[in-house]
PDB file of N, CA and C in Angstrom:
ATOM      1  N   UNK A   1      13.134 -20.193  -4.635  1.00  0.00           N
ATOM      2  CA  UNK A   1      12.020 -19.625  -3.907  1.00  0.00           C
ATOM      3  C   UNK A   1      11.951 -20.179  -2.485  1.00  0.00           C
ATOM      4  N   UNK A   2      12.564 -21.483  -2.538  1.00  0.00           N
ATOM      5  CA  UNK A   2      12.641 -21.937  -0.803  1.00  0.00           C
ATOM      6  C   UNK A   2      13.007 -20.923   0.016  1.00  0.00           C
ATOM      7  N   UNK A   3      14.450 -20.545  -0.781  1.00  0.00           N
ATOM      8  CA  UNK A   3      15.086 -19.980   0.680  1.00  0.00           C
ATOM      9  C   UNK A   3      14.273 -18.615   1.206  1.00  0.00           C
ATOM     10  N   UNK A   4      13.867 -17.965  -0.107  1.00  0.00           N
ATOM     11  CA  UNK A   4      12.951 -16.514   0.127  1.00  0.00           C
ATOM     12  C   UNK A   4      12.116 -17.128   1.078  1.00  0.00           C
ATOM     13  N   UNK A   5      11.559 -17.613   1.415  1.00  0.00           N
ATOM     14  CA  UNK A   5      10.215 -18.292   2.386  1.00  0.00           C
ATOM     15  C   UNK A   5      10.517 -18.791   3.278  1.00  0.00           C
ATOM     16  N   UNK A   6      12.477 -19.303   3.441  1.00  0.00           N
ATOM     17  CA  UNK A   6      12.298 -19.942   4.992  1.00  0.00           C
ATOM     18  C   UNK A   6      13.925 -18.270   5.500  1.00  0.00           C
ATOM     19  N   UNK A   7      13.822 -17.660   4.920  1.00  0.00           N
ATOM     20  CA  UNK A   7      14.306 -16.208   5.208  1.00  0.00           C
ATOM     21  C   UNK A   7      13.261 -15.175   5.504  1.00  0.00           C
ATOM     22  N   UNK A   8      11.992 -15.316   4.568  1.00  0.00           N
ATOM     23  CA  UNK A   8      11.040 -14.482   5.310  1.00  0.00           C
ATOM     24  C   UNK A   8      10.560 -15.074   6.593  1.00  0.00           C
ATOM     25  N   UNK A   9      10.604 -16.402   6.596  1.00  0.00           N
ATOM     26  CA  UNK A   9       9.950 -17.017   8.320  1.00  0.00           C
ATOM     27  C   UNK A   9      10.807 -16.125   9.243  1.00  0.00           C
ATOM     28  N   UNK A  10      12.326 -16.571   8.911  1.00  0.00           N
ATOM     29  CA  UNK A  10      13.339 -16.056  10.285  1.00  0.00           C
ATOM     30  C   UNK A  10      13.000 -14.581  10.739  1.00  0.00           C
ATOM     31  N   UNK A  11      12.908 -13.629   9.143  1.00  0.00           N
ATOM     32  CA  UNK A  11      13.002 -12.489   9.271  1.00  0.00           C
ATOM     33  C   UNK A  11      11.181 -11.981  10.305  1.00  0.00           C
ATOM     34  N   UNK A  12      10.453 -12.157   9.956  1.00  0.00           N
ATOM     35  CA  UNK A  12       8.915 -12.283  11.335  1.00  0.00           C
ATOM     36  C   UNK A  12       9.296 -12.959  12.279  1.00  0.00           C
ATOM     37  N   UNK A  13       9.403 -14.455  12.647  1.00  0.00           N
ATOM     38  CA  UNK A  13       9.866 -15.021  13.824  1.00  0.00           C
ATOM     39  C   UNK A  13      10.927 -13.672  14.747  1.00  0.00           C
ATOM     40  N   UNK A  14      11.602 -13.784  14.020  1.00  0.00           N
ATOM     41  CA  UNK A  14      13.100 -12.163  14.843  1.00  0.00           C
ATOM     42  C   UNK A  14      12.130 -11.036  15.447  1.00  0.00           C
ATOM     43  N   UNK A  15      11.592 -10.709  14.152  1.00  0.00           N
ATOM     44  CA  UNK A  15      10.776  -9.213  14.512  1.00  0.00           C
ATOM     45  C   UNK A  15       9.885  -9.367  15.218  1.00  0.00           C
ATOM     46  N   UNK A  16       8.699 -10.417  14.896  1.00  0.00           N
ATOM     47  CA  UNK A  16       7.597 -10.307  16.183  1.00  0.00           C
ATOM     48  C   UNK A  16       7.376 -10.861  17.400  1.00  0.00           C
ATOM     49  N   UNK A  17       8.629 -11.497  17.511  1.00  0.00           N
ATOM     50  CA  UNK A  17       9.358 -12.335  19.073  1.00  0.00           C
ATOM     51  C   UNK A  17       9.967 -11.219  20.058  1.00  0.00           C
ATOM     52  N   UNK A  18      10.527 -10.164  19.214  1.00  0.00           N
ATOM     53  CA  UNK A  18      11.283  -9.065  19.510  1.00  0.00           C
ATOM     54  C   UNK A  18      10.065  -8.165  19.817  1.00  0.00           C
ATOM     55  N   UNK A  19       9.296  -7.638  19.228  1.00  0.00           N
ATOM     56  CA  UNK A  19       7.988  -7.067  19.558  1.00  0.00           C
ATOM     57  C   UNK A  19       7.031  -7.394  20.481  1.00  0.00           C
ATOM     58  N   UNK A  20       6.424  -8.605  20.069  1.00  0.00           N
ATOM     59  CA  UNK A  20       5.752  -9.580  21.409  1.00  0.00           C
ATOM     60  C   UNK A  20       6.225  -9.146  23.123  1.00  0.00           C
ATOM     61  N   UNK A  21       7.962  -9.788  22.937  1.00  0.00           N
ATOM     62  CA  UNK A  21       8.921  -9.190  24.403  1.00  0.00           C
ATOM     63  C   UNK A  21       8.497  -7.789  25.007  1.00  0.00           C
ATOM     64  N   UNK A  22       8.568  -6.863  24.015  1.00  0.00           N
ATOM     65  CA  UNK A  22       8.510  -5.469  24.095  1.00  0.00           C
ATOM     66  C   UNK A  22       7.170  -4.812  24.499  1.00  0.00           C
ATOM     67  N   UNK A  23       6.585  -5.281  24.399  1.00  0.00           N
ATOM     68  CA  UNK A  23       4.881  -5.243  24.633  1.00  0.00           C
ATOM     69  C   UNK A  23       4.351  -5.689  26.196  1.00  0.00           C
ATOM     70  N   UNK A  24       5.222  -7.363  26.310  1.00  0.00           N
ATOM     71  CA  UNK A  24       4.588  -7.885  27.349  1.00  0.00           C
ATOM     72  C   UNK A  24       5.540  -6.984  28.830  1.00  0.00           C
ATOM     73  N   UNK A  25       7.165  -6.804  28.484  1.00  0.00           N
ATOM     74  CA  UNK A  25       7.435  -6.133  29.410  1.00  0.00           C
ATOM     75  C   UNK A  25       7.077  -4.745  29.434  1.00  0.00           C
ATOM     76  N   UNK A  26       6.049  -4.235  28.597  1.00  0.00           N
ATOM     77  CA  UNK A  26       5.865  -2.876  29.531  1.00  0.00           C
ATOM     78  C   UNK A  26       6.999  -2.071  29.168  1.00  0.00           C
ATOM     79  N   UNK A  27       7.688  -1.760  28.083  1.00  0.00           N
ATOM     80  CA  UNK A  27       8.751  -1.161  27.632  1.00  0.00           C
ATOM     81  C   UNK A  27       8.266   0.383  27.354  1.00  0.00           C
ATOM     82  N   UNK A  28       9.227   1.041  28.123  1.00  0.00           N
ATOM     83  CA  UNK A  28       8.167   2.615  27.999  1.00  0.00           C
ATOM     84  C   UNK A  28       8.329   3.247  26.585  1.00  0.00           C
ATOM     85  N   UNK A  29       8.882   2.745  25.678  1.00  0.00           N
ATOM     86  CA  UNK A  29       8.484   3.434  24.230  1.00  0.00           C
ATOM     87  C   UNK A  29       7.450   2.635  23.663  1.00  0.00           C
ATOM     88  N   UNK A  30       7.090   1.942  24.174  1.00  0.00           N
ATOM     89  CA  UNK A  30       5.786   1.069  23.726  1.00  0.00           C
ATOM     90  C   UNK A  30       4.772   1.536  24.166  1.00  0.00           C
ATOM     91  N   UNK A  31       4.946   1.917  25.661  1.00  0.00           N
ATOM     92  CA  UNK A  31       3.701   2.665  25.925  1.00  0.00           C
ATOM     93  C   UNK A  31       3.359   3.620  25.578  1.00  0.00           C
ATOM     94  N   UNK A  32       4.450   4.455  25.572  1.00  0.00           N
ATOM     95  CA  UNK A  32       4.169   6.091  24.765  1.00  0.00           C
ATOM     96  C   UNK A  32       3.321   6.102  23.762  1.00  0.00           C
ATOM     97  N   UNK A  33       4.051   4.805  22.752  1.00  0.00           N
ATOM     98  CA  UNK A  33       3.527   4.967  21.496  1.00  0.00           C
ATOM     99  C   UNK A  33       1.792   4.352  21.729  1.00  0.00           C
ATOM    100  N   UNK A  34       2.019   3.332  22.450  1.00  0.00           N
ATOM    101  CA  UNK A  34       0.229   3.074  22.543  1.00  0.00           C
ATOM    102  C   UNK A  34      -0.736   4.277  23.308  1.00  0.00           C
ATOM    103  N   UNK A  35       0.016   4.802  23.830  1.00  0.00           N
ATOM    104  CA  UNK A  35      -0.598   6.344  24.349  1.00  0.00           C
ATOM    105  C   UNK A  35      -0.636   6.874  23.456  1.00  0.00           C
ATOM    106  N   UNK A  36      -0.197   7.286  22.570  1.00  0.00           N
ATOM    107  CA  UNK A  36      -0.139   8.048  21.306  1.00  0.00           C
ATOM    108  C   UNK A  36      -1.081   7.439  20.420  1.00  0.00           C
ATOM    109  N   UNK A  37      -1.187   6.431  20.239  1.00  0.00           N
ATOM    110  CA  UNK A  37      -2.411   5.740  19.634  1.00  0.00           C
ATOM    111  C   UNK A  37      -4.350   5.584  20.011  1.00  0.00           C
ATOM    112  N   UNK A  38      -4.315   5.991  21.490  1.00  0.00           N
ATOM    113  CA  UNK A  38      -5.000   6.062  22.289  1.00  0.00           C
ATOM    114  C   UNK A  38      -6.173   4.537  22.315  1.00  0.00           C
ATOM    115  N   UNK A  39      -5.339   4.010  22.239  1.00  0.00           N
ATOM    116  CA  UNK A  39      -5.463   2.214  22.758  1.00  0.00           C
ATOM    117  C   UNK A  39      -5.509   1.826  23.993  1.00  0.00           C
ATOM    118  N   UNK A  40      -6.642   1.028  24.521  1.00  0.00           N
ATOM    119  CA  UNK A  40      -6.296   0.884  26.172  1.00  0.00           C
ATOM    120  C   UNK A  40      -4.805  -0.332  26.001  1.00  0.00           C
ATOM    121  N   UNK A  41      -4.539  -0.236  27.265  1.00  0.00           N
ATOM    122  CA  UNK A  41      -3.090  -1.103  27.707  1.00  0.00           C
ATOM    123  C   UNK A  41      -3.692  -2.068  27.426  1.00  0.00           C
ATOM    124  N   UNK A  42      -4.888  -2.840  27.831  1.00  0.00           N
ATOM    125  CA  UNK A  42      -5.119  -4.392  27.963  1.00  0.00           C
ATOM    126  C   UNK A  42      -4.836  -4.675  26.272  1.00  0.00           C
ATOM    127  N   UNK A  43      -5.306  -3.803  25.177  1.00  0.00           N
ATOM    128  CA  UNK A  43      -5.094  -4.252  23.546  1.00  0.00           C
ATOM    129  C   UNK A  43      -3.730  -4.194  23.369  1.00  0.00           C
ATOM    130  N   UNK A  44      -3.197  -3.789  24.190  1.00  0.00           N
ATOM    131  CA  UNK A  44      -1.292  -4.150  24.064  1.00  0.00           C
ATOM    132  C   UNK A  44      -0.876  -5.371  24.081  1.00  0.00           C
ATOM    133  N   UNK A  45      -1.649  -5.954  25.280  1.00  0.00           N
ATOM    134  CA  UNK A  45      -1.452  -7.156  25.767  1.00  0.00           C
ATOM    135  C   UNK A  45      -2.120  -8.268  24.717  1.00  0.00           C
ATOM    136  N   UNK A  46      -2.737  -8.508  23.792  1.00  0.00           N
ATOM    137  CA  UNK A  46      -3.873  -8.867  23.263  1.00  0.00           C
ATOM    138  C   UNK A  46      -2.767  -8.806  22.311  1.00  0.00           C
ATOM    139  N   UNK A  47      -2.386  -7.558  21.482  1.00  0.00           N
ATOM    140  CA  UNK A  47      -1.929  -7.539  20.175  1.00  0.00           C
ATOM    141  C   UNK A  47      -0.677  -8.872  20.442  1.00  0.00           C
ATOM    142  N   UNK A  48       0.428  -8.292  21.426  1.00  0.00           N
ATOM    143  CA  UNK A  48       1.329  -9.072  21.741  1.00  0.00           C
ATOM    144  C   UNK A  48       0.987 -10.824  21.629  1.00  0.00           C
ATOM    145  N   UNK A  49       0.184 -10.948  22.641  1.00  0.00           N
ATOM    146  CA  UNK A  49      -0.428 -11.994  22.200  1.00  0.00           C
ATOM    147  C   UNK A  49      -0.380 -12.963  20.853  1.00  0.00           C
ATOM    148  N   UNK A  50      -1.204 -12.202  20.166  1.00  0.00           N
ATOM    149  CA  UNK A  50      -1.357 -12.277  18.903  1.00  0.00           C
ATOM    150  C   UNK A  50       0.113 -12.424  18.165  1.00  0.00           C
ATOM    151  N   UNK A  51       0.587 -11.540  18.473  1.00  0.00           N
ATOM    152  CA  UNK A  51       2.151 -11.381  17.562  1.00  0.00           C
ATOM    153  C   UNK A  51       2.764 -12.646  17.945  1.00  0.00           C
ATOM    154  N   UNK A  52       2.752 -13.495  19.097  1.00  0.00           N
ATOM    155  CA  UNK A  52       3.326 -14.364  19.638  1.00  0.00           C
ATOM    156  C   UNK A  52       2.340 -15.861  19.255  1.00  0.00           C
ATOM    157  N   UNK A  53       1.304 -15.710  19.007  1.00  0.00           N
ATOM    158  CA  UNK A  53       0.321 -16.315  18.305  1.00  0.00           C
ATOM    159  C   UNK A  53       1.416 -16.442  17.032  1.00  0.00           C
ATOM    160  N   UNK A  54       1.420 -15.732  16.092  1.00  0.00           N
ATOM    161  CA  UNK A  54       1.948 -15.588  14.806  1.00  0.00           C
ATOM    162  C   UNK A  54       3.592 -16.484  14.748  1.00  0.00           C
ATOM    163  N   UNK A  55       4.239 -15.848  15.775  1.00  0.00           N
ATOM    164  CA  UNK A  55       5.684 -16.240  16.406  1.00  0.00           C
ATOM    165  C   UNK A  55       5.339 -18.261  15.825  1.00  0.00           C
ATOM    166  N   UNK A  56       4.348 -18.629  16.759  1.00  0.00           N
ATOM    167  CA  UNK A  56       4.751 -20.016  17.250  1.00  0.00           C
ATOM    168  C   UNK A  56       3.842 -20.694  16.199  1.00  0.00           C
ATOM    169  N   UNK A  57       3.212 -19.940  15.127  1.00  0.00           N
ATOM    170  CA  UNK A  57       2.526 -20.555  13.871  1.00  0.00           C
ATOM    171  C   UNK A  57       3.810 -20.817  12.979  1.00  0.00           C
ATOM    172  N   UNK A  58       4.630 -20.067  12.705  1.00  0.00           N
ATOM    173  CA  UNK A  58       5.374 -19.406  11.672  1.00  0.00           C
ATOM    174  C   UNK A  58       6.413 -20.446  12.148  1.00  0.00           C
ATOM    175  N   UNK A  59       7.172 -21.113  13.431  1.00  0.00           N
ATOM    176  CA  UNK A  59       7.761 -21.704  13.914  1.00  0.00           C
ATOM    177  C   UNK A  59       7.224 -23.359  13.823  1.00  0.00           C
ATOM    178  N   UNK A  60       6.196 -23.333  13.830  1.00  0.00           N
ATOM    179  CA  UNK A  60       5.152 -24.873  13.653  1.00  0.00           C
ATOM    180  C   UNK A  60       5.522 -25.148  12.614  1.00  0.00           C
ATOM    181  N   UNK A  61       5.731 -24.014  11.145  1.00  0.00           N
ATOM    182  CA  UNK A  61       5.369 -24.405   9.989  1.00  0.00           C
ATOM    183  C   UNK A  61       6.412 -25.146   9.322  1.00  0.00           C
ATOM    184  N   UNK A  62       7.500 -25.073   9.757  1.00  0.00           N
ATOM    185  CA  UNK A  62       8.805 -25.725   9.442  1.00  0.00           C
ATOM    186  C   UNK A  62       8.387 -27.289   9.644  1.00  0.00           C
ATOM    187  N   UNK A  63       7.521 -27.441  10.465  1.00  0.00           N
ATOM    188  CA  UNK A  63       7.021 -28.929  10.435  1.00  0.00           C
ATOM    189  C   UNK A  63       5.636 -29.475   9.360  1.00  0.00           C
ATOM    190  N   UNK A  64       4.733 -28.120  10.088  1.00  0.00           N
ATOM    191  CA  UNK A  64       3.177 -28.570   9.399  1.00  0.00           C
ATOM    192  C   UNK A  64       3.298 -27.376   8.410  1.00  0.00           C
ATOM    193  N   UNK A  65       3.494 -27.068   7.147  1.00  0.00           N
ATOM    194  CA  UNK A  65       3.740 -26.453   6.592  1.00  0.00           C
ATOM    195  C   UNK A  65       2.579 -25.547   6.031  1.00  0.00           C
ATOM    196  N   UNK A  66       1.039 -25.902   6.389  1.00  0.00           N
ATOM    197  CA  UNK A  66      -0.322 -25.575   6.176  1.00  0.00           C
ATOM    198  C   UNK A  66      -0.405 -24.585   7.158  1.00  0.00           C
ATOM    199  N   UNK A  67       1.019 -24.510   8.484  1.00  0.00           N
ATOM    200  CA  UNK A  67       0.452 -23.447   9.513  1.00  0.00           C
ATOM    201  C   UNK A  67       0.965 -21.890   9.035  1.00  0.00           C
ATOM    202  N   UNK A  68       1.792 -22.094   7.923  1.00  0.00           N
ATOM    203  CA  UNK A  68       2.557 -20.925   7.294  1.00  0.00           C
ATOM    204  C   UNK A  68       1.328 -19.837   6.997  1.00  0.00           C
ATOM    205  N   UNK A  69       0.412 -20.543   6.138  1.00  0.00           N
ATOM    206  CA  UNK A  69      -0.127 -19.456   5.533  1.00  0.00           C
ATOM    207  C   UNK A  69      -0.822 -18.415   6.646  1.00  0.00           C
ATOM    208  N   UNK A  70      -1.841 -19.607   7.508  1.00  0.00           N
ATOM    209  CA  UNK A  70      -2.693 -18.681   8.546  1.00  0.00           C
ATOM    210  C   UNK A  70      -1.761 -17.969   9.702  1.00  0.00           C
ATOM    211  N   UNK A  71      -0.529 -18.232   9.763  1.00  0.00           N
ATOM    212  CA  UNK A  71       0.154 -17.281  10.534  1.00  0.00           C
ATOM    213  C   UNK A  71       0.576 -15.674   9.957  1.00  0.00           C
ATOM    214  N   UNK A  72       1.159 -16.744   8.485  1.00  0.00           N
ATOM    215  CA  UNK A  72       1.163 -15.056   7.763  1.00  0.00           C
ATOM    216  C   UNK A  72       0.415 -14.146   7.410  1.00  0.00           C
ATOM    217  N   UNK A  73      -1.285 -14.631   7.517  1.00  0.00           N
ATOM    218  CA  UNK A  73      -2.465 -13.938   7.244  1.00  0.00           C
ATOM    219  C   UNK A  73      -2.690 -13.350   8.314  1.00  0.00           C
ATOM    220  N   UNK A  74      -2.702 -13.580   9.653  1.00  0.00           N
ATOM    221  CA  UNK A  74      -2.568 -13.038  11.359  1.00  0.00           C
ATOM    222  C   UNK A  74      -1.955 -12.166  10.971  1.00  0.00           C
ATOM    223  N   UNK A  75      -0.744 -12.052  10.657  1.00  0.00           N
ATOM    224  CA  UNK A  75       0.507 -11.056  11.293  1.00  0.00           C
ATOM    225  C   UNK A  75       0.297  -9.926   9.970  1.00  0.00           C
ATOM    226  N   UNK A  76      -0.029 -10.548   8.858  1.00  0.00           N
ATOM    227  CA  UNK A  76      -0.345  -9.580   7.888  1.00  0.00           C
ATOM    228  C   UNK A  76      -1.686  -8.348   8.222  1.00  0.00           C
ATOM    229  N   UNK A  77      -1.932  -8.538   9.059  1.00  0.00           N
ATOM    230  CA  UNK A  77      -3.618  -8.518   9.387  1.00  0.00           C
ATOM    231  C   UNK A  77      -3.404  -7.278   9.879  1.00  0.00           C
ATOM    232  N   UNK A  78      -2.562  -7.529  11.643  1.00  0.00           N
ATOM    233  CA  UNK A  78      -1.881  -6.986  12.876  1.00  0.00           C
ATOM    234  C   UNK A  78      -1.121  -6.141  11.821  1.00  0.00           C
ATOM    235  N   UNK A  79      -0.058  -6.173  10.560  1.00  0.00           N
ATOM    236  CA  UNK A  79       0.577  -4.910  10.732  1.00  0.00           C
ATOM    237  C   UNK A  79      -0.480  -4.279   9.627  1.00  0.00           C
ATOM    238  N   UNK A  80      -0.984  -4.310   9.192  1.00  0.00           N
ATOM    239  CA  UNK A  80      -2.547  -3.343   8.600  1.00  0.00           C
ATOM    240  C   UNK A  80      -3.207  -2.485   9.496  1.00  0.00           C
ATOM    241  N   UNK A  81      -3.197  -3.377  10.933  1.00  0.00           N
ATOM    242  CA  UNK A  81      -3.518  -2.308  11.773  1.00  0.00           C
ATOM    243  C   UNK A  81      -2.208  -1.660  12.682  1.00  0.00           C
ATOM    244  N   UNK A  82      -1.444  -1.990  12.501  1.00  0.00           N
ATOM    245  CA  UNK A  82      -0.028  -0.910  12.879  1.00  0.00           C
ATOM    246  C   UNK A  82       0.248   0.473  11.961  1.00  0.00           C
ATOM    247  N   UNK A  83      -0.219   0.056  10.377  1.00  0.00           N
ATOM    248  CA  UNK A  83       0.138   1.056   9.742  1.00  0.00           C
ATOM    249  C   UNK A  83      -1.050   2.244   9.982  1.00  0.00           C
ATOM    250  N   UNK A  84      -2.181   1.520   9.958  1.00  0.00           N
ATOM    251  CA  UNK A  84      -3.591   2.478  10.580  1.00  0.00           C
ATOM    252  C   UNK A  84      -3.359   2.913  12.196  1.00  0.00           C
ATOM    253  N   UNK A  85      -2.781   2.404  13.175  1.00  0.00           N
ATOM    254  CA  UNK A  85      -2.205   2.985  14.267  1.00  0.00           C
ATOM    255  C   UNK A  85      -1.320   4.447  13.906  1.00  0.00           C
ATOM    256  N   UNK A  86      -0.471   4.070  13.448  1.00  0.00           N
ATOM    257  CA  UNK A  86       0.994   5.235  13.297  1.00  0.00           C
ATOM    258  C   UNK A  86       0.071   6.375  12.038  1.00  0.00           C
ATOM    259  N   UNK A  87      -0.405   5.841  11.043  1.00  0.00           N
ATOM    260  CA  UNK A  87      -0.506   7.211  10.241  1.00  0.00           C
ATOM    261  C   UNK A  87      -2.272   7.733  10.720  1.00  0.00           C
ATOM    262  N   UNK A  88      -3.002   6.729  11.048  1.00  0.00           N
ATOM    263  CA  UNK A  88      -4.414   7.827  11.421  1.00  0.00           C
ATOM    264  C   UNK A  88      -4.594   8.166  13.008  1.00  0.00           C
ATOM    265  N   UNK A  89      -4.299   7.021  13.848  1.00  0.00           N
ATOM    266  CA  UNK A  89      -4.420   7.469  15.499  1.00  0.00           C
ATOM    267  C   UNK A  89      -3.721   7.840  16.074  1.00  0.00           C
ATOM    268  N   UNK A  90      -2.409   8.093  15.509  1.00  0.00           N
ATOM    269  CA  UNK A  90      -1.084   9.159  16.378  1.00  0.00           C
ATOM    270  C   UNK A  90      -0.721  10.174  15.614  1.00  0.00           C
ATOM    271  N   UNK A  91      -1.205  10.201  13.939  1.00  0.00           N
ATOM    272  CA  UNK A  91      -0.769  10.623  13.224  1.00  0.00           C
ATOM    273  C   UNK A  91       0.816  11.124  12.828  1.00  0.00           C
ATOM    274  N   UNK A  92       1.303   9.750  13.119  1.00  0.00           N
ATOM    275  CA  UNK A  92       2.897   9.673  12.603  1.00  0.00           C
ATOM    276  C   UNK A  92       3.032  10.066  11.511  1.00  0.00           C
ATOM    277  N   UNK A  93       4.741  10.735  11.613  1.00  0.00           N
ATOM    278  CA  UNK A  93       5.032  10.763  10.273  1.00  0.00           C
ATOM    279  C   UNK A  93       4.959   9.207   9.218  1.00  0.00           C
ATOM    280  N   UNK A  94       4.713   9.870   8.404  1.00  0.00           N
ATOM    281  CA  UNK A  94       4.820   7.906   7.309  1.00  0.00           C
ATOM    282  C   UNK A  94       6.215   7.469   7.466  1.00  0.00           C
ATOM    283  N   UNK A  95       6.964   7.879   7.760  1.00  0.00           N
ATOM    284  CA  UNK A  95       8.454   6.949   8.035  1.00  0.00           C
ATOM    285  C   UNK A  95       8.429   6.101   9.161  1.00  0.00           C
ATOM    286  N   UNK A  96       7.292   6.273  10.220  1.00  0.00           N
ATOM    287  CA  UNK A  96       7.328   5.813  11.660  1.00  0.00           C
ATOM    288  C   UNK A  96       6.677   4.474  11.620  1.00  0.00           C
ATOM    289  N   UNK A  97       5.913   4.288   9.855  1.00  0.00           N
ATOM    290  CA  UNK A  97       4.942   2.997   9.452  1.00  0.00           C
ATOM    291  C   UNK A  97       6.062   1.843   8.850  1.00  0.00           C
ATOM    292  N   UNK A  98       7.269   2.589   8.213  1.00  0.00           N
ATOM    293  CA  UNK A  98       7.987   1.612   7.221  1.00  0.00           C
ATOM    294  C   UNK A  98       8.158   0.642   7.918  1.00  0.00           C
ATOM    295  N   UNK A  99       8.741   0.504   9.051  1.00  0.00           N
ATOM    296  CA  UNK A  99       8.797  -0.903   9.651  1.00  0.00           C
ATOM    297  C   UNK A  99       7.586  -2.241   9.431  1.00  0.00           C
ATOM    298  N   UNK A 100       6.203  -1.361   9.507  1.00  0.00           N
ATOM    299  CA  UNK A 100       5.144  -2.423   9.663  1.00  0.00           C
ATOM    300  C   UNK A 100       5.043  -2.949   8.286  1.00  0.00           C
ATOM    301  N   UNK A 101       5.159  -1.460   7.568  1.00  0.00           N
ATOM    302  CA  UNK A 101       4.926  -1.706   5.752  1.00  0.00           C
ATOM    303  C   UNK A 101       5.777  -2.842   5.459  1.00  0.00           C
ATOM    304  N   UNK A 102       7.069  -3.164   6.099  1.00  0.00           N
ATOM    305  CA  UNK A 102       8.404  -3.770   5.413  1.00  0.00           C
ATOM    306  C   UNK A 102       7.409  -4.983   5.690  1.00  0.00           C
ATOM    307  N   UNK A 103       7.041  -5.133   7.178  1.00  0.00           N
ATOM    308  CA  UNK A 103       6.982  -6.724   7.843  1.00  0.00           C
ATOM    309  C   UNK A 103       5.615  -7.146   7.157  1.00  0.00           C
ATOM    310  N   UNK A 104       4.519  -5.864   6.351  1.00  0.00           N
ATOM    311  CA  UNK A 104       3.639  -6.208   5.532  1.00  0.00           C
ATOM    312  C   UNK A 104       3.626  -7.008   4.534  1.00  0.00           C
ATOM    313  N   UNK A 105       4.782  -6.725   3.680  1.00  0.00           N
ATOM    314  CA  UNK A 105       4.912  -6.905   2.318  1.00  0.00           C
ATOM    315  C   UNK A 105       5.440  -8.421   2.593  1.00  0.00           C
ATOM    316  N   UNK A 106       7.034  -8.454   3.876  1.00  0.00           N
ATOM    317  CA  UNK A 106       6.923  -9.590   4.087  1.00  0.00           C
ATOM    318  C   UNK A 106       5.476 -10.994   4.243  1.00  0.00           C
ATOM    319  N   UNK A 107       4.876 -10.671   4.954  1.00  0.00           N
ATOM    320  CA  UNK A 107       3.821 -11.468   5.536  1.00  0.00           C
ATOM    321  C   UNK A 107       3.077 -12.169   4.014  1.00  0.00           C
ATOM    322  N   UNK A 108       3.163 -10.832   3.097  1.00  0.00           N
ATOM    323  CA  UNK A 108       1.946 -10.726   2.181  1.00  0.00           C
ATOM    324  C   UNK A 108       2.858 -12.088   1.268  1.00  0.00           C
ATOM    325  N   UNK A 109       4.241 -11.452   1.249  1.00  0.00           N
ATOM    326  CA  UNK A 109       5.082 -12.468   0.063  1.00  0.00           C
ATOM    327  C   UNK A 109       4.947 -14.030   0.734  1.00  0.00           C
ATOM    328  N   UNK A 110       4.859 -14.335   1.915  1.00  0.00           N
ATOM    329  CA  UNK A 110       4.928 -15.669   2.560  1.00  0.00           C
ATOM    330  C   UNK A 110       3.316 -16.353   2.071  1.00  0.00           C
ATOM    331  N   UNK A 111       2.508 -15.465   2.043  1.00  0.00           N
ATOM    332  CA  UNK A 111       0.745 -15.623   1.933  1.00  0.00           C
ATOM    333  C   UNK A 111       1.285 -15.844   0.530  1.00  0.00           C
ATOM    334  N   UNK A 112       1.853 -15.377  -0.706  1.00  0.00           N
ATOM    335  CA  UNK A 112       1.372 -15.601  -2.076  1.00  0.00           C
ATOM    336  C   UNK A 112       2.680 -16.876  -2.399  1.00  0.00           C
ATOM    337  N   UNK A 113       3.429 -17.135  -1.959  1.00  0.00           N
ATOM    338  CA  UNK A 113       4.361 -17.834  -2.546  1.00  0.00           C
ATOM    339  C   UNK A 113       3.674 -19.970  -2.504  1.00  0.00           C
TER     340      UNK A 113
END
């Protein structure tokens, strides 16, 4: 069960370091999509934030191992509201959510283990 838990860290650390980036530079499929969501820009900046919040919890925890959970409860949180972004305020297809769903289930398995 270790390794599942320090493979789910890498696998969020990757994704929401990679996301975070994508957000703060202003990447124009990011904006689209937050246009499509009809979110002001500044909650871009905020979410990112946050995701990068999550980033440097999830990265702590390899030391303080108490920071695991409340990072994975953050980021679990954030993609709850990604999946409510893509399927009710842009009304994506549900394939456009699997990503958040995947990094959900992740977050959720790091929270119960």
């Amino acid at each position: 069960m270790y390794y599942v838990l320090i493979i789910g860290q890498f696998i969020l650390i990757a994704m929401f370091a990679f996301s975070a980036y994508m957000k703060f530079s202003r990447n124009k499929t990011m904006v689209h999509h937050w246009e499509e969501y009809r979110y002001p820009m500044w909650f871009m900046f905020a979410t990112a934030s946050l995701e990068l919040l999550g980033v440097l919890g999830l990265i702590t925890a390899f030391w303080i191992p108490g920071l695991l959970k409340a990072a994975a409860l953050l980021l679990a949180v954030l993609m709850i509201g990604a999946v409510h972004a893509h399927l009710f305020r842009a009304k994506h297809k549900p394939a456009m959510a699997v990503n958040a769903l995947v990094m959900l289930a992740i977050a959720v398995v790091l929270l119960c283990v």
